[in-house]
Protein backbone atom coordinates (compact mmCIF):
# COMPACT_ATOMS: atom_id res chain seq x y z
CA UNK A 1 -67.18 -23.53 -10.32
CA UNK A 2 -70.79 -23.34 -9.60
CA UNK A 3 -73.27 -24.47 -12.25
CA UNK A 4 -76.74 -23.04 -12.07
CA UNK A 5 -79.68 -25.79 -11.50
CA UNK A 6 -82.08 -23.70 -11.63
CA UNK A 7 -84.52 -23.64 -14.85
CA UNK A 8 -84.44 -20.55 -17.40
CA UNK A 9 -87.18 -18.31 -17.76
CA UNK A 10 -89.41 -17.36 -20.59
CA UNK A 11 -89.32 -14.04 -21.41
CA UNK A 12 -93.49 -14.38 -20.44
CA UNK A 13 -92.74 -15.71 -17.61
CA UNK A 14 -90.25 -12.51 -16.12
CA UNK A 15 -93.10 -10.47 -17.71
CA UNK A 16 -96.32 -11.41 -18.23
CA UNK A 17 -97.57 -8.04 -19.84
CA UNK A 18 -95.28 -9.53 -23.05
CA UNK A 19 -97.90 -11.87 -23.81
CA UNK A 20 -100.85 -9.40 -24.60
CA UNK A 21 -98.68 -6.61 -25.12
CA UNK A 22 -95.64 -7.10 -26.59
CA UNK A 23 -95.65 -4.15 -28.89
CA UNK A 24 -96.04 -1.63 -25.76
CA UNK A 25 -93.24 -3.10 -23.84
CA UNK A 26 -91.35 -3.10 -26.87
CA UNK A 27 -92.24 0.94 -26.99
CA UNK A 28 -91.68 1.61 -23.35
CA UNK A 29 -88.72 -0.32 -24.10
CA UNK A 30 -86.38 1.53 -26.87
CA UNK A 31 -87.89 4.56 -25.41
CA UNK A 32 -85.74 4.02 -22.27
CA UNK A 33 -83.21 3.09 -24.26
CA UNK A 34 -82.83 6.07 -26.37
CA UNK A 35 -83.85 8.03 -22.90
CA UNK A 36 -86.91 9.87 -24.27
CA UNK A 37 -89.76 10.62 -21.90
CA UNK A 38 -93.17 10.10 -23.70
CA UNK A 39 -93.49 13.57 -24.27
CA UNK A 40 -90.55 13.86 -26.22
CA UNK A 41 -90.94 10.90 -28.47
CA UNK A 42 -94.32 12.80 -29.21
CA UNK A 43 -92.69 15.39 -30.70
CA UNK A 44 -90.24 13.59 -32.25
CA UNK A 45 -92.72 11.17 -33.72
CA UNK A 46 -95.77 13.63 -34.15
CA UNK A 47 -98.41 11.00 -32.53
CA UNK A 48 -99.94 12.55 -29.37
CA UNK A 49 -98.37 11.76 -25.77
CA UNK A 50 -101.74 10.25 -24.77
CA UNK A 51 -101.63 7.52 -27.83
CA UNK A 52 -97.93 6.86 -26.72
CA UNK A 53 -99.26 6.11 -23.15
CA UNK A 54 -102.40 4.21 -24.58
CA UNK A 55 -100.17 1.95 -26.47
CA UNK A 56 -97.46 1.62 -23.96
CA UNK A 57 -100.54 -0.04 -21.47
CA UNK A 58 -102.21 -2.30 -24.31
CA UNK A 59 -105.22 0.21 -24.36
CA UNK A 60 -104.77 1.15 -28.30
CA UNK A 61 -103.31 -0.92 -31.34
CA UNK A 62 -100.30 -0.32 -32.71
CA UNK A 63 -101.00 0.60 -36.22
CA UNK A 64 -97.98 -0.17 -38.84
CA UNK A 65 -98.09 3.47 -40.00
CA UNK A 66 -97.29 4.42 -36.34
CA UNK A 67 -95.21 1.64 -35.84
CA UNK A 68 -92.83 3.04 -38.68
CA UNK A 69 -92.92 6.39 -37.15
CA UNK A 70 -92.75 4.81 -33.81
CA UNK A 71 -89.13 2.82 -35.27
CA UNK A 72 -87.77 5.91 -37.01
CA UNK A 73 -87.19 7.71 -34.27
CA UNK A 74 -86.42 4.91 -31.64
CA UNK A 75 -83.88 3.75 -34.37
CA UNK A 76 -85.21 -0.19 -34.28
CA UNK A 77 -87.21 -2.59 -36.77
CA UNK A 78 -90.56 -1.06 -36.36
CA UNK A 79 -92.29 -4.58 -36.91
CA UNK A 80 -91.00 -5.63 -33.27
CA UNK A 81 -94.00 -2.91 -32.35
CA UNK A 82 -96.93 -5.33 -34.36
């Protein structure tokens, strides 16, 4: 059996975007996982496909209104988006 020498990885480290923008990777995220294109979750969620983009790319704060909306529809804890 082979043991693995190697050191772990922070989740930073495998992805730096996590550590100034957590709460769009988290979107991008459970949007993949729930296989909705941005459009969709826009109509889903009622926040424009542009904002869903802006967020996704750190470019506009998550807001915990929209986060809520955001968590409703992706069905996950809506704080992992603040």
């Amino acid at each position: 059996m082979m043991h693995n020498t190697q050191p772990a990885y922070t989740p930073e480290e495998v992805s730096p975007e996590l550590a100034w923008n957590s709460g769009g990777v988290a979107i991008r995220g459970a949007r993949g996982k729930e296989g909705l294109a941005q459009k969709q979750l826009a109509e889903l969620t009622g926040i424009a496909q542009h904002h869903i983009s802006e967020m996704e790319n750190g470019k506009r704060p998550i807001g915990k209104e929209t986060a809520r909306r955001l968590a409703d529809v992706l069905n996950i804890d809506y704080r992992v988006f603040l």
